[in-house]
N, C-alpha and C. Protein backbone atom coordinates (compact mmCIF):
# COMPACT_ATOMS: atom_id res chain seq x y z
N UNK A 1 60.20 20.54 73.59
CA UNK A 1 60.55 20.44 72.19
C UNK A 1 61.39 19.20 71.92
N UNK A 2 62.13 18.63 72.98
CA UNK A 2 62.59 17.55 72.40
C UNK A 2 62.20 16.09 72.16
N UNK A 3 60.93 16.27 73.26
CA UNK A 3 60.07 14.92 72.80
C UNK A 3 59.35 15.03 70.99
N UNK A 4 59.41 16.16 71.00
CA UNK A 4 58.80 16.58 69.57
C UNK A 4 59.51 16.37 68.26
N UNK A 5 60.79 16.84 68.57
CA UNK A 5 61.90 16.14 67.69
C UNK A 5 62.00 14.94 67.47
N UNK A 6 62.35 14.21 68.91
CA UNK A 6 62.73 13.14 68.72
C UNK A 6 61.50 11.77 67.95
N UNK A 7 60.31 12.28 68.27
CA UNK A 7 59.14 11.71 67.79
C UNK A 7 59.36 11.35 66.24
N UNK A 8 59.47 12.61 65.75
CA UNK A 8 59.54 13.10 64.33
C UNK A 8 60.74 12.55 63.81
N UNK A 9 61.99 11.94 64.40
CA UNK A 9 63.20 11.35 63.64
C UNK A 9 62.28 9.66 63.94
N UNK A 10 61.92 9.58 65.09
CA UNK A 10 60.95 8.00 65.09
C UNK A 10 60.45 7.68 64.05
N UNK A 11 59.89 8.95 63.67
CA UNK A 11 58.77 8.64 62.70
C UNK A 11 59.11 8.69 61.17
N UNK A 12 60.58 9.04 60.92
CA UNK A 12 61.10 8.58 60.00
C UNK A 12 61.44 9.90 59.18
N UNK A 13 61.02 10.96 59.66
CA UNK A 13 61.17 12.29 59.16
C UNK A 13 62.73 13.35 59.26
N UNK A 14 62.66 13.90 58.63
CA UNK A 14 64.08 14.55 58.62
C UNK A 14 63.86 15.64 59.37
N UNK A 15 64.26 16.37 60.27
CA UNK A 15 64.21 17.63 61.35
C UNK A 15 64.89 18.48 61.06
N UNK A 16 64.50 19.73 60.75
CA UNK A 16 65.42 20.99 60.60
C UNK A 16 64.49 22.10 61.31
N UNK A 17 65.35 23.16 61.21
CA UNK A 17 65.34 24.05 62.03
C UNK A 17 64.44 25.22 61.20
N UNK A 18 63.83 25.91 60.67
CA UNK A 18 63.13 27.00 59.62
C UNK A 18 63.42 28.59 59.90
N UNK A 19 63.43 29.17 59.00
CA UNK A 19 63.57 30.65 59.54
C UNK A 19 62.60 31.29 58.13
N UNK A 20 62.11 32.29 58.69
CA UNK A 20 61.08 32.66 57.65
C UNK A 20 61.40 34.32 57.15
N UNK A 21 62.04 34.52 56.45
CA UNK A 21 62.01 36.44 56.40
C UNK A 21 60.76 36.76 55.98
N UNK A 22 60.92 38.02 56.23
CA UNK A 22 59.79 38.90 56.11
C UNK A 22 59.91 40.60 56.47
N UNK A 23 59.21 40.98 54.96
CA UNK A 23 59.88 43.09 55.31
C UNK A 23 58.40 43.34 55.64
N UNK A 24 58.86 44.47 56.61
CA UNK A 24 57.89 45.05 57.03
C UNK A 24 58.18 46.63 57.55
N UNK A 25 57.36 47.53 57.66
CA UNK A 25 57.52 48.70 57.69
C UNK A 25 57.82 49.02 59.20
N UNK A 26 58.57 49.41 59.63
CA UNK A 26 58.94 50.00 61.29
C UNK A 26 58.15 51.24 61.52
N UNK A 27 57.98 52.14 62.78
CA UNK A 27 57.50 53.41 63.20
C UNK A 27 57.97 54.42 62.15
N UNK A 28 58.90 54.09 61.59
CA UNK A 28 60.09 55.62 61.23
C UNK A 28 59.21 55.09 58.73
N UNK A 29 58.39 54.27 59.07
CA UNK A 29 57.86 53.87 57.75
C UNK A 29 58.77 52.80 56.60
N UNK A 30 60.09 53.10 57.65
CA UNK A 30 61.40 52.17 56.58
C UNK A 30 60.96 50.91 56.49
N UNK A 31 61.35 50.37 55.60
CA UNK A 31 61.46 48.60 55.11
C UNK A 31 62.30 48.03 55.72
N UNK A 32 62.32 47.23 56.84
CA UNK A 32 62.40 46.89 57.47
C UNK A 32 62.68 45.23 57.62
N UNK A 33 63.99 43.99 57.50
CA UNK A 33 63.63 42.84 57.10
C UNK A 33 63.84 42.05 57.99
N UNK A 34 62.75 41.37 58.47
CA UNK A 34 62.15 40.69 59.76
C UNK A 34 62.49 39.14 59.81
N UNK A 35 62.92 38.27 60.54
CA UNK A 35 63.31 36.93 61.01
C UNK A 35 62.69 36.31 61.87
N UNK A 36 62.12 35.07 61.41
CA UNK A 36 60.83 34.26 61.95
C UNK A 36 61.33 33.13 62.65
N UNK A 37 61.39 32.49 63.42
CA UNK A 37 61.75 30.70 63.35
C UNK A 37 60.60 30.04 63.23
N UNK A 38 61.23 28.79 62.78
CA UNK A 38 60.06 27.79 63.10
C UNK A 38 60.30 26.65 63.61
N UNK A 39 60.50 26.50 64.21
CA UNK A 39 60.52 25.21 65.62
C UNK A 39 60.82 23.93 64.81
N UNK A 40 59.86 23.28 63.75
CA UNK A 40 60.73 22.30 62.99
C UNK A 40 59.92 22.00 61.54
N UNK A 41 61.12 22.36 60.97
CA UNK A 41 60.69 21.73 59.65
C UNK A 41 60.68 20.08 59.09
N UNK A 42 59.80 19.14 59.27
CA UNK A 42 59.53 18.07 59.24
C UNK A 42 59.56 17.64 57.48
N UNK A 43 60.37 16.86 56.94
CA UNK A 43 60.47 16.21 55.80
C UNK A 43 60.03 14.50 55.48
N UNK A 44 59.67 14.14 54.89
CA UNK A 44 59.81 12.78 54.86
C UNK A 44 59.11 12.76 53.27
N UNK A 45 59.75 12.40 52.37
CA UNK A 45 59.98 12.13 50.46
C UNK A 45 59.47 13.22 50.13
N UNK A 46 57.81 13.54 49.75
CA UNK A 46 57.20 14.33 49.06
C UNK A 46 56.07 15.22 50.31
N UNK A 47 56.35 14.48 51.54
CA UNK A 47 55.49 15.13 52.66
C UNK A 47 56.44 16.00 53.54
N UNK A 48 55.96 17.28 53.91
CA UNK A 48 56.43 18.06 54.79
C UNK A 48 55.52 18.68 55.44
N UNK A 49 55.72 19.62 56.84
CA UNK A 49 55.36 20.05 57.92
C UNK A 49 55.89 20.94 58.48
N UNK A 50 54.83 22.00 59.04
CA UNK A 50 56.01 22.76 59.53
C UNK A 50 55.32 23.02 60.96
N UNK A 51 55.87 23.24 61.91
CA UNK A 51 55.59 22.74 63.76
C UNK A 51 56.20 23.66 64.58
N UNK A 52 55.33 24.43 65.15
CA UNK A 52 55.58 25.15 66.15
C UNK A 52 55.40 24.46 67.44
N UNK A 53 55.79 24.40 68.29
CA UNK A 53 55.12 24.25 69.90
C UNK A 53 55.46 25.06 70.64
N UNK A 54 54.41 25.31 71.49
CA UNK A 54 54.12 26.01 72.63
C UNK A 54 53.90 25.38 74.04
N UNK A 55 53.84 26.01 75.07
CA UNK A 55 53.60 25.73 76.71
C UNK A 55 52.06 25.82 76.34
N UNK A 56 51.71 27.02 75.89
CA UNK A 56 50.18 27.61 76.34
C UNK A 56 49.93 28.41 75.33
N UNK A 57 48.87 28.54 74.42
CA UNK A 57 48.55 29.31 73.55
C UNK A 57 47.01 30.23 73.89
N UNK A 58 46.84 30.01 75.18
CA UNK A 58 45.52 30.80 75.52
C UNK A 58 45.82 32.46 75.79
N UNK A 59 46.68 32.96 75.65
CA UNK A 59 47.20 34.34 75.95
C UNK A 59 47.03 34.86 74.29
N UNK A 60 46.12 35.84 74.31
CA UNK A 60 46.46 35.93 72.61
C UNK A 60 48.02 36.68 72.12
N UNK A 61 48.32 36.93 72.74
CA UNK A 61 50.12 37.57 72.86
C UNK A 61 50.68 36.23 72.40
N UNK A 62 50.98 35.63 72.93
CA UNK A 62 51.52 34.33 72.78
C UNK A 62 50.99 33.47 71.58
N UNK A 63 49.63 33.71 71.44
CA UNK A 63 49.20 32.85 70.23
C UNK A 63 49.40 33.37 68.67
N UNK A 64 49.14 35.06 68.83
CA UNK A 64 50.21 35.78 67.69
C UNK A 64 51.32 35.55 66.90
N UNK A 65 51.94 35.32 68.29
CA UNK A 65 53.64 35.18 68.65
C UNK A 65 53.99 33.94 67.66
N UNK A 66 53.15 32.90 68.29
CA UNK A 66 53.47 31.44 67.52
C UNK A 66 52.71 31.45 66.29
N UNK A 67 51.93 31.66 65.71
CA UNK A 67 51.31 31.90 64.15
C UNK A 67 51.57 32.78 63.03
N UNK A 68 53.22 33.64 63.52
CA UNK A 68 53.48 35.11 62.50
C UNK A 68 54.35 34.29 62.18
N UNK A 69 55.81 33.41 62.69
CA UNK A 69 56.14 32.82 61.33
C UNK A 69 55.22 31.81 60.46
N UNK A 70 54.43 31.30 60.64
CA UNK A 70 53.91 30.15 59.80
C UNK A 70 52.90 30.86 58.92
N UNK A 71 51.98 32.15 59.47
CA UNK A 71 52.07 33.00 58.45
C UNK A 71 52.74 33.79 57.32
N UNK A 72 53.50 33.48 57.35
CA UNK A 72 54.72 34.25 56.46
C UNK A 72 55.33 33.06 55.57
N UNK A 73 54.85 31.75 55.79
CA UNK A 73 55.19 30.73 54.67
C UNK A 73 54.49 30.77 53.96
N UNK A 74 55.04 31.14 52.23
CA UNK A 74 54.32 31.23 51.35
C UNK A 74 53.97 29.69 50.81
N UNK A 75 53.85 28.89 51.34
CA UNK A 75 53.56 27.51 50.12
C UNK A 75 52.22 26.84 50.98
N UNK A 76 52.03 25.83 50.70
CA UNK A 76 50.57 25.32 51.05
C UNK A 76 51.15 24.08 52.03
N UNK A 77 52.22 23.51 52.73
CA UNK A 77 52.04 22.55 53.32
C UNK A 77 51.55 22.95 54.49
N UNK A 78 51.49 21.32 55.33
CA UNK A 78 51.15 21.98 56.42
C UNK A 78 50.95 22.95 57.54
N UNK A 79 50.51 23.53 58.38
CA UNK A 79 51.10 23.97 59.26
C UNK A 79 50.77 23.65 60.80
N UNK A 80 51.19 23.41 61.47
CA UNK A 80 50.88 22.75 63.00
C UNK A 80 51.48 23.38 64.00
N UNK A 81 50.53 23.65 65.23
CA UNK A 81 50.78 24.12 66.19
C UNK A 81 50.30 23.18 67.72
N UNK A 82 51.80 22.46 68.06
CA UNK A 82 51.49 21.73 69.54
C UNK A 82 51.88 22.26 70.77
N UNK A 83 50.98 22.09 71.31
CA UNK A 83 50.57 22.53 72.81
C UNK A 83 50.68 21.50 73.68
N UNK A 84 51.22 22.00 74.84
CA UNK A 84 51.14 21.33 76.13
C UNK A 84 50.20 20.46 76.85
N UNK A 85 49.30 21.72 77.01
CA UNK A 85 47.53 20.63 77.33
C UNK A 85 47.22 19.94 76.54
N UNK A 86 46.06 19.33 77.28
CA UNK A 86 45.37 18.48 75.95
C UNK A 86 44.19 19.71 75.53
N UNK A 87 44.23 19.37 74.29
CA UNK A 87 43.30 20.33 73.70
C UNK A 87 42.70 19.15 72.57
N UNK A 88 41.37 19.72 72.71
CA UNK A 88 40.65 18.78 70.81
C UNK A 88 41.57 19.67 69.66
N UNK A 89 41.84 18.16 69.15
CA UNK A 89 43.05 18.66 68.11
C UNK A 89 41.57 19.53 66.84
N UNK A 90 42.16 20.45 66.49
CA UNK A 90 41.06 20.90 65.08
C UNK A 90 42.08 22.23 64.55
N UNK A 91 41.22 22.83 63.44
CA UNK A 91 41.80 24.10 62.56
C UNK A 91 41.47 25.31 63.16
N UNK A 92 42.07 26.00 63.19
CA UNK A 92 41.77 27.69 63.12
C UNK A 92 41.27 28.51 62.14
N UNK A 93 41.11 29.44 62.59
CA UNK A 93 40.47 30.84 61.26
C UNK A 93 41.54 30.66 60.58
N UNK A 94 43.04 30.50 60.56
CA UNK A 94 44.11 30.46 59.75
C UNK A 94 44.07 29.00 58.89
N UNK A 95 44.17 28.05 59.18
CA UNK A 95 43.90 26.95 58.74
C UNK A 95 45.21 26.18 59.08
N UNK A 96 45.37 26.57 60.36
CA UNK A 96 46.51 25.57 61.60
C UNK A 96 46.07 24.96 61.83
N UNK A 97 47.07 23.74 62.17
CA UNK A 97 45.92 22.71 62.84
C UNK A 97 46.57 22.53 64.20
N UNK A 98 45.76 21.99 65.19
CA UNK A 98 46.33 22.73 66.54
C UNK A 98 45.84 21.43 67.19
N UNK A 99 46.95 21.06 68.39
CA UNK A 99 46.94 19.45 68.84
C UNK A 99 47.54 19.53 69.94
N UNK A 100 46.65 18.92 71.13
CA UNK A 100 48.05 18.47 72.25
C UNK A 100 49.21 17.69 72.09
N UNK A 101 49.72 18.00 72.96
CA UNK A 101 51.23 17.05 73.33
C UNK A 101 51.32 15.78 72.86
N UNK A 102 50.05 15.35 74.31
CA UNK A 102 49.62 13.74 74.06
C UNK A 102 49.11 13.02 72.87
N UNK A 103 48.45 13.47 72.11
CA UNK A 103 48.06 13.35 71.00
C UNK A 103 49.26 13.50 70.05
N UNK A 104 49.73 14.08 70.08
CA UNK A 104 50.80 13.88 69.08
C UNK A 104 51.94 12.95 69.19
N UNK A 105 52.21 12.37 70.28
CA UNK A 105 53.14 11.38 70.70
C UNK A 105 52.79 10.18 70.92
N UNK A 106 51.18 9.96 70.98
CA UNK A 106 50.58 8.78 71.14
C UNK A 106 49.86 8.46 70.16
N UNK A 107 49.45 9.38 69.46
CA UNK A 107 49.05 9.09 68.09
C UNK A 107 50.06 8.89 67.03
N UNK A 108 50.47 7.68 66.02
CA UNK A 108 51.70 7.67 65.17
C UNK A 108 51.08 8.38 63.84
N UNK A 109 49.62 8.30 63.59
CA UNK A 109 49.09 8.95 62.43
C UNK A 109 48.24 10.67 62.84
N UNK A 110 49.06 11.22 64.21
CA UNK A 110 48.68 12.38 64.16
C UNK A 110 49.05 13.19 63.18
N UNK A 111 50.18 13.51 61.98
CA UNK A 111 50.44 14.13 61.04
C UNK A 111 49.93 14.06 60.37
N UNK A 112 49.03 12.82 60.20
CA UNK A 112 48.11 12.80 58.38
C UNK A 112 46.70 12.92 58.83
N UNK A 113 46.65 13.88 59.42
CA UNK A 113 44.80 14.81 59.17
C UNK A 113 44.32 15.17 57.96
């Protein structure tokens, strides 16, 4: 995560930290109010991002794991999920967009897909 940060202050963007609530019903049926992170909230004027990374997203446990806060953002910017391997950067059934490491650190226009 910190090559990821630090990329993103390179790149001229402001870095924060995200937390996403969210109620949801527990076993016992109560309302229940739930706390998300999000790895980084990326700013720069009228463009934002929001960036999870992961080691490995091939476990669907893990790939859940990393897509329930960015599900739970109600607005339309981005949303991105980087991975370790190299993977072909593309979208999901969700409409993440999902990218290796390398690609994102060697590419300076990997954010504007």
């Amino acid at each position: 995560m910190f090559w990821i940060y630090n990329k993103l202050l390179f790149r001229g963007y402001n870095v924060d930290i995200g937390i996403v609530e969210n109620f949801e019903r527990n076993e016992k049926k109560e309302v229940v109010r739930k706390q998300f992170e999000v790895d980084f909230v990326a700013n720069s004027g009228d463009k934002r991002c929001y960036i999870q990374s992961a080691f490995s997203i091939f476990d669907e446990q893990k790939r859940e794991q990393e897509k329930k806060s960015l599900k739970n953002i109600p607005d339309s910017f981005k949303k991105i999920i980087i991975v370790r391997e190299n993977t072909f950067p593309g979208y999901d059934e969700n409409g993440f967009f999902i990218m290796g490491l390398r690609d994102f650190l060697t590419n300076p226009a990997s954010l504007d897909f």
